[in-house]
Protein backbone atom coordinates (compact mmCIF):
# COMPACT_ATOMS: atom_id res chain seq x y z
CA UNK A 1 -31.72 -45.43 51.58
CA UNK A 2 -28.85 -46.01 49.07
CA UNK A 3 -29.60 -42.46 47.93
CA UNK A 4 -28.39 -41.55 51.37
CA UNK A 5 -25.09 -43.67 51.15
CA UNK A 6 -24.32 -42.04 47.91
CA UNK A 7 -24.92 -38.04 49.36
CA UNK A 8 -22.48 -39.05 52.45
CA UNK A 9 -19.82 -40.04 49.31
CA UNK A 10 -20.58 -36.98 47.05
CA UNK A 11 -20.05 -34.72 50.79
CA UNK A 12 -16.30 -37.21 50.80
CA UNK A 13 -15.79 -36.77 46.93
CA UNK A 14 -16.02 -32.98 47.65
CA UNK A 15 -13.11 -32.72 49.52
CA UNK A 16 -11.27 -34.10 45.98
CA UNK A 17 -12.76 -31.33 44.18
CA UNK A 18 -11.17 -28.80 46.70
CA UNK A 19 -8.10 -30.22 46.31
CA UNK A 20 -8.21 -30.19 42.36
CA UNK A 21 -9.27 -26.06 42.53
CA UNK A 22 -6.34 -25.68 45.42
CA UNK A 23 -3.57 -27.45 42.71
CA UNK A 24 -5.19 -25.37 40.04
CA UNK A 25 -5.10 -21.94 41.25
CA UNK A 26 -2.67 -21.84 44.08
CA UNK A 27 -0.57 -25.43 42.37
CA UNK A 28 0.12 -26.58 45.86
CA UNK A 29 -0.88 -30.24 46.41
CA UNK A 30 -0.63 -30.04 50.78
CA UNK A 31 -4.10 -31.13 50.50
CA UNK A 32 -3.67 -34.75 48.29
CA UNK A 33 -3.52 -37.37 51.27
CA UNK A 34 -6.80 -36.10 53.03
CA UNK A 35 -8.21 -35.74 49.83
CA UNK A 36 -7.19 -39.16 48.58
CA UNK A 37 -8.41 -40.75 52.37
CA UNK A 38 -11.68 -38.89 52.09
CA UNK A 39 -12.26 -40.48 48.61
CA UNK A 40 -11.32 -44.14 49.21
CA UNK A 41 -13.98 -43.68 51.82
CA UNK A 42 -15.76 -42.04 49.66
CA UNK A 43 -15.97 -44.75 47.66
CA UNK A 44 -16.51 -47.24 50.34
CA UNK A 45 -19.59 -45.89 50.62
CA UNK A 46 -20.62 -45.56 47.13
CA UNK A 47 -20.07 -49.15 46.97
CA UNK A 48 -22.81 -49.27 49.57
CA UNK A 49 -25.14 -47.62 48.42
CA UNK A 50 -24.66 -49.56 44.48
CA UNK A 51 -25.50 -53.13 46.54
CA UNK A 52 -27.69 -51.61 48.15
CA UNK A 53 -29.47 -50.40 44.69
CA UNK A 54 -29.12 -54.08 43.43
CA UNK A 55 -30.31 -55.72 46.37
CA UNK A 56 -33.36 -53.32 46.52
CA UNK A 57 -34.01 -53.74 42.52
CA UNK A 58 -33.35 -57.36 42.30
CA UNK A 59 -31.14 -56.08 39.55
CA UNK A 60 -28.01 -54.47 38.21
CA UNK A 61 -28.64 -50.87 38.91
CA UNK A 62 -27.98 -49.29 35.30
CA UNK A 63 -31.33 -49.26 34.57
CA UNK A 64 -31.64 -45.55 34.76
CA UNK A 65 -29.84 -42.53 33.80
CA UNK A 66 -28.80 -41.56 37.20
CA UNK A 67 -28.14 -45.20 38.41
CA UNK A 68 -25.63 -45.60 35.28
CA UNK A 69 -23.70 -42.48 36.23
CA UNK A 70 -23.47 -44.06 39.82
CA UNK A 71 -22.37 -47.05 39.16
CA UNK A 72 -19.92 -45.67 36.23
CA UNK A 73 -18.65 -42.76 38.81
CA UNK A 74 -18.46 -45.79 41.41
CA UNK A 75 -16.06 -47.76 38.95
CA UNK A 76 -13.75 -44.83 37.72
CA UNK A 77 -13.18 -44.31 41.28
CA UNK A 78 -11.98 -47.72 42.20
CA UNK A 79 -9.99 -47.65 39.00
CA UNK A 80 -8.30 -44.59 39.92
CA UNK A 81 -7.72 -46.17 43.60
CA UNK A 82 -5.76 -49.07 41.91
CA UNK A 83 -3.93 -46.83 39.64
CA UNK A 84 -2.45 -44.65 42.06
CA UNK A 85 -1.74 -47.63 44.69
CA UNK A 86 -0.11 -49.51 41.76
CA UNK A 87 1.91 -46.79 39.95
CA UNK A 88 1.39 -43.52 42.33
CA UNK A 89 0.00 -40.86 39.95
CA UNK A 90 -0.87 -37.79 41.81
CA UNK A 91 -1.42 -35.65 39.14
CA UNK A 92 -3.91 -37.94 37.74
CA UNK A 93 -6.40 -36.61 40.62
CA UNK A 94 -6.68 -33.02 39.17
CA UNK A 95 -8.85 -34.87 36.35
CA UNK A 96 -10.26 -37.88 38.33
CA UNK A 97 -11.90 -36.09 41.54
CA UNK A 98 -13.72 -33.52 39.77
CA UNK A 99 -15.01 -35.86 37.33
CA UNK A 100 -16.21 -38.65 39.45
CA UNK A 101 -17.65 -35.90 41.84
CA UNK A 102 -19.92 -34.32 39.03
CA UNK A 103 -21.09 -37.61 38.35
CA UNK A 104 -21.67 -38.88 41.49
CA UNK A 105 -23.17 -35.43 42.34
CA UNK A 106 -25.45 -35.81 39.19
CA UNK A 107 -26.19 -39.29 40.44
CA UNK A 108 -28.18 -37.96 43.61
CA UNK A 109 -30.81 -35.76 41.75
CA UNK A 110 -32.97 -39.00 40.33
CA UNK A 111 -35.25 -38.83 43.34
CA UNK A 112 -37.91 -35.55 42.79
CA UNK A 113 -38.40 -33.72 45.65
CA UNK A 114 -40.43 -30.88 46.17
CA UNK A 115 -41.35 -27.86 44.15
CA UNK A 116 -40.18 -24.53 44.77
CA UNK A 117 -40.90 -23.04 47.95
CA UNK A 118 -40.17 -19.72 46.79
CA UNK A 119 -39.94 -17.80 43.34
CA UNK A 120 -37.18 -15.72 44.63
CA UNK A 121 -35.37 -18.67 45.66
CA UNK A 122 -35.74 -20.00 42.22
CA UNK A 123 -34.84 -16.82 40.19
CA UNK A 124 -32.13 -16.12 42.74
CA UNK A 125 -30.77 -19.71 42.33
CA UNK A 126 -31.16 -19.07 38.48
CA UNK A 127 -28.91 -15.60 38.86
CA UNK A 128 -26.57 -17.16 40.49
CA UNK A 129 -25.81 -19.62 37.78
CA UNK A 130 -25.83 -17.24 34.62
CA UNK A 131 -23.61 -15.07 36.37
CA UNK A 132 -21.00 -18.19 37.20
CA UNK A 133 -21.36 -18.92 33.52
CA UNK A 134 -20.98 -15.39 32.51
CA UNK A 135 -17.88 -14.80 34.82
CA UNK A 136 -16.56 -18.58 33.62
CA UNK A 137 -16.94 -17.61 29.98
CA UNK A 138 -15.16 -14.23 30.42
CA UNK A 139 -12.09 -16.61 31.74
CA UNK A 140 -12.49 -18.29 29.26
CA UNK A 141 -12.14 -15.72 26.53
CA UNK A 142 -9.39 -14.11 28.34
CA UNK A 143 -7.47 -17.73 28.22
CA UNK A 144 -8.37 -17.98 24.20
CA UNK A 145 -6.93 -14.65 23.64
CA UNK A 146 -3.72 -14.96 25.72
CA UNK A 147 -3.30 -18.37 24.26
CA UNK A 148 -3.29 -16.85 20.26
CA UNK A 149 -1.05 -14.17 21.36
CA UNK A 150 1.14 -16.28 23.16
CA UNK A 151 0.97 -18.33 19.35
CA UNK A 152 1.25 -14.47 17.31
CA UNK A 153 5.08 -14.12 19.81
CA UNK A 154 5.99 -17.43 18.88
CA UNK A 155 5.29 -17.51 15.76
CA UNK A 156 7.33 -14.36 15.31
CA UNK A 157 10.65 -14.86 17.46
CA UNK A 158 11.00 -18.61 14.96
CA UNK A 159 11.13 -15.89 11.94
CA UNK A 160 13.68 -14.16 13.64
CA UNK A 161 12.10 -10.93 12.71
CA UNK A 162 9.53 -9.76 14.90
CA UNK A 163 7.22 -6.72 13.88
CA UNK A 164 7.17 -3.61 15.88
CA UNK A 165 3.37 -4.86 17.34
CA UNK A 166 5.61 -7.99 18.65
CA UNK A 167 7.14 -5.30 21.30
CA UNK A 168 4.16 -4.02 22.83
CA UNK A 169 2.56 -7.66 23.60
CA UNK A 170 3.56 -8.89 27.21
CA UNK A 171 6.52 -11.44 27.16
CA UNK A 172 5.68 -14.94 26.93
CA UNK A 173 6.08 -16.02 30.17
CA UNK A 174 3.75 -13.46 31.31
CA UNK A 175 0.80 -15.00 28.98
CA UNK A 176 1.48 -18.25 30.03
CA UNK A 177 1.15 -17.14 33.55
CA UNK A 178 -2.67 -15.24 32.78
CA UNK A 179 -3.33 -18.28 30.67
CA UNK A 180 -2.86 -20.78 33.62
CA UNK A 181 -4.62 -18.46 36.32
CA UNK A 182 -7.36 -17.82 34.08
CA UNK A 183 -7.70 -21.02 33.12
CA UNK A 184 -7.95 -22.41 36.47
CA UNK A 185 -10.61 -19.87 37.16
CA UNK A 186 -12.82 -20.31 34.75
CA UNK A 187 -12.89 -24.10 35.09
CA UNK A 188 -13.89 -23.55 39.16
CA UNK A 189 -16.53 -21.13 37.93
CA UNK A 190 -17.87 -23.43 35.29
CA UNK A 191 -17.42 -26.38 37.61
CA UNK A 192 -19.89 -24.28 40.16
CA UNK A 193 -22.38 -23.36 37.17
CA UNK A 194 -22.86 -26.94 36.42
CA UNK A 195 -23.67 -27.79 40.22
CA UNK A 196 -26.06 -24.93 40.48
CA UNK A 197 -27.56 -25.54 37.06
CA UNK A 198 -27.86 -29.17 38.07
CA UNK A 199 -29.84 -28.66 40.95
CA UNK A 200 -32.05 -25.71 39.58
CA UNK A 201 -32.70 -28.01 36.89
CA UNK A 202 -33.46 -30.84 39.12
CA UNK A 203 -36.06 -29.60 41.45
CA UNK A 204 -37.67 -27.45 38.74
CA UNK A 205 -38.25 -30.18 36.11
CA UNK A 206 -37.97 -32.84 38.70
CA UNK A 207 -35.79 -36.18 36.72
CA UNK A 208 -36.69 -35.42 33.21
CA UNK A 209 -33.55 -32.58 32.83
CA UNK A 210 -31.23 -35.04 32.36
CA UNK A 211 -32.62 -36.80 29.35
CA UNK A 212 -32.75 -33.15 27.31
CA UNK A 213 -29.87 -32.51 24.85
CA UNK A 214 -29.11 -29.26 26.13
CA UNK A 215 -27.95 -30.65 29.67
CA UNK A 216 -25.96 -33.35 27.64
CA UNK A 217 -24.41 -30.72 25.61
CA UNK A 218 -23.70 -28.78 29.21
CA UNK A 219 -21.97 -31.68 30.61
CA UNK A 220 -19.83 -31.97 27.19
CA UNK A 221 -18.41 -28.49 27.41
CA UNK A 222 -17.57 -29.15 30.57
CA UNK A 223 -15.66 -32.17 29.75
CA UNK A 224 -13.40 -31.04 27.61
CA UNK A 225 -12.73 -27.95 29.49
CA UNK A 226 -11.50 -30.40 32.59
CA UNK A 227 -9.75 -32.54 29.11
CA UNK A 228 -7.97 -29.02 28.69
CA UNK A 229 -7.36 -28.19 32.58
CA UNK A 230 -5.79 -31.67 32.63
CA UNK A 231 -3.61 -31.91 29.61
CA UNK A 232 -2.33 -28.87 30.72
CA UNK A 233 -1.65 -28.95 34.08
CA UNK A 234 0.22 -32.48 33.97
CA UNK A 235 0.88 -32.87 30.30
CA UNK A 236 2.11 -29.66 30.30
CA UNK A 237 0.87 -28.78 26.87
CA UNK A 238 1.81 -25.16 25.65
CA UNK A 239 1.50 -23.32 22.62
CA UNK A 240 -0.59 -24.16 19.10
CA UNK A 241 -1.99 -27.79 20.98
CA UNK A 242 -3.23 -25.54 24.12
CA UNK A 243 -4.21 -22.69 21.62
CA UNK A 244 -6.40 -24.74 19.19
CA UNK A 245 -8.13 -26.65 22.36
CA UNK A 246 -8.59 -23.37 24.06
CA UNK A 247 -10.63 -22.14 21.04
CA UNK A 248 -12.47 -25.76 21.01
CA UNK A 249 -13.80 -25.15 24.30
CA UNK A 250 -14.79 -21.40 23.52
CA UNK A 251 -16.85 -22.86 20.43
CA UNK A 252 -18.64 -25.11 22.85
CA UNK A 253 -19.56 -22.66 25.47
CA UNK A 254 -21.13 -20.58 22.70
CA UNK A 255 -23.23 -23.61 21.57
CA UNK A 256 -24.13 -24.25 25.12
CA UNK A 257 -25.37 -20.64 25.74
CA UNK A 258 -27.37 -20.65 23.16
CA UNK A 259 -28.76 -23.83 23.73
CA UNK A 260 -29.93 -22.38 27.06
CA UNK A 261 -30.47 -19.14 26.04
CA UNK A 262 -34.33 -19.38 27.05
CA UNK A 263 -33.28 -19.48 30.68
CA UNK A 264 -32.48 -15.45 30.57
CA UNK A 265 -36.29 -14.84 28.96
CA UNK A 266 -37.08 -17.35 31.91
CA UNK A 267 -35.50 -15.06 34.24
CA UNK A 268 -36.91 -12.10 33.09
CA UNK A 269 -40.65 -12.99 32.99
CA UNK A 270 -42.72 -11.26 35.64
């Protein structure tokens, strides 16, 4: 049953994700109070479903993978509660909703449930994730590359004498424009790919997915490309700091395709 309380506060939690991919593409925060409602009782519930866990165990529930990311995800929440009721900082959310929902979310798959019921459900599922990634990756790159030119214009109006290839580039605001949309895309695209991949991965390997290095290297990317969504959506980080973290994040995703670059020859086997 406490598996239950803790789907009714992912379905809350979601509603702080929404918000964090509304501030991110469109930057309008209209959404932050229902958001912020929905995850206190979010987290009421999540509190729930931890005693529950204890009660049920006889024990602390961090026995377990899953139980540990619960109970962690359960704690990070109530932290962020205090936070903003102590010192009121919004823009804290656009990093603390979508992380404790991927946790929480990740939290839910430790009890196996049935195989597939269909191989075209499972390949389709499996599409559907390698073309978020793809599409996610391609933002990516296009962030990376607006980020070192927006670096090559700097770099060449501080020595006062640009080259001629310095007039053809877009102007700087411009680039820092594509770099935040395409930012902001690529994270909601990646964010999606990890969902899907996190329930392919669950019902076809049933709990053993999360203990393999290759989802732990997934979830790492994915970390420090909401680090880099964060730092510069409220730090407001521009130029060599956003550049050299943009290509951080590239280096990952490569590692983390190839690391699951059997799922493709999965795909394609008849």
């Amino acid at each position: 049953m406490s598996v239950l309380w803790l789907r009714v506060a992912v379905a809350l939690y979601s509603l702080g994700l929404l918000h964090s991919i509304l501030m991110l593409v469109r930057r309008r925060e209209h959404l932050y109070r229902v958001a912020l409602g929905t995850f206190a009782l979010g987290s009421i519930f999540h509190f729930v479903s931890v005693v529950e866990e204890g009660i049920f165990t006889g024990r602390c529930p961090i026995n377990s993978t899953f139980e540990t990311l619960s109970f962690c995800s359960f704690l990070v929440a109530v932290l962020y509660l205090f936070v903003q009721w102590r010192y009121k900082m919004e823009s804290l959310s656009a990093f603390i909703f979508p992380l404790v929902f991927v946790m929480s979310f990740t939290a839910t798959l430790g009890n196996p449930v049935s195989a597939w019921t269909s191989p075209v459900v499972r390949n389709a599922w499996l599409t559907v994730h390698i073309v978020l990634v793809l599409l996610g990756f391609a933002a990516l790159v296009v962030t990376a590359v607006a980020s070192l030119l927006y670096l090559f214009q700097e770099r060449e109006l501080k020595a006062k004498k640009p080259r001629k290839f310095y007039y053809r580039l877009p102007a700087l605001g411009s680039l820092d424009d594509l770099i935040s949309k395409s930012m902001a895309v690529g994270f909601v695209l990646m964010t999606l790919a990890v969902i899907a991949a996190s329930t392919w991965a669950f019902i076809e390997m049933r709990t053993s997915w999360i203990s393999q290095p290759k989802i732990a290297i997934s979830f790492f990317t994915w970390a420090t490309y909401l680090v880099l969504v964060f730092v510069r959506t409220t730090a407001g980080w521009r130029g060599r700091k956003a550049a050299v973290m943009t290509v951080a994040v590239v280096g990952f995703s490569i590692i983390t395709w190839a690391a699951h670059s059997s799922l493709v020859a999965l795909l394609l086997k008849p």
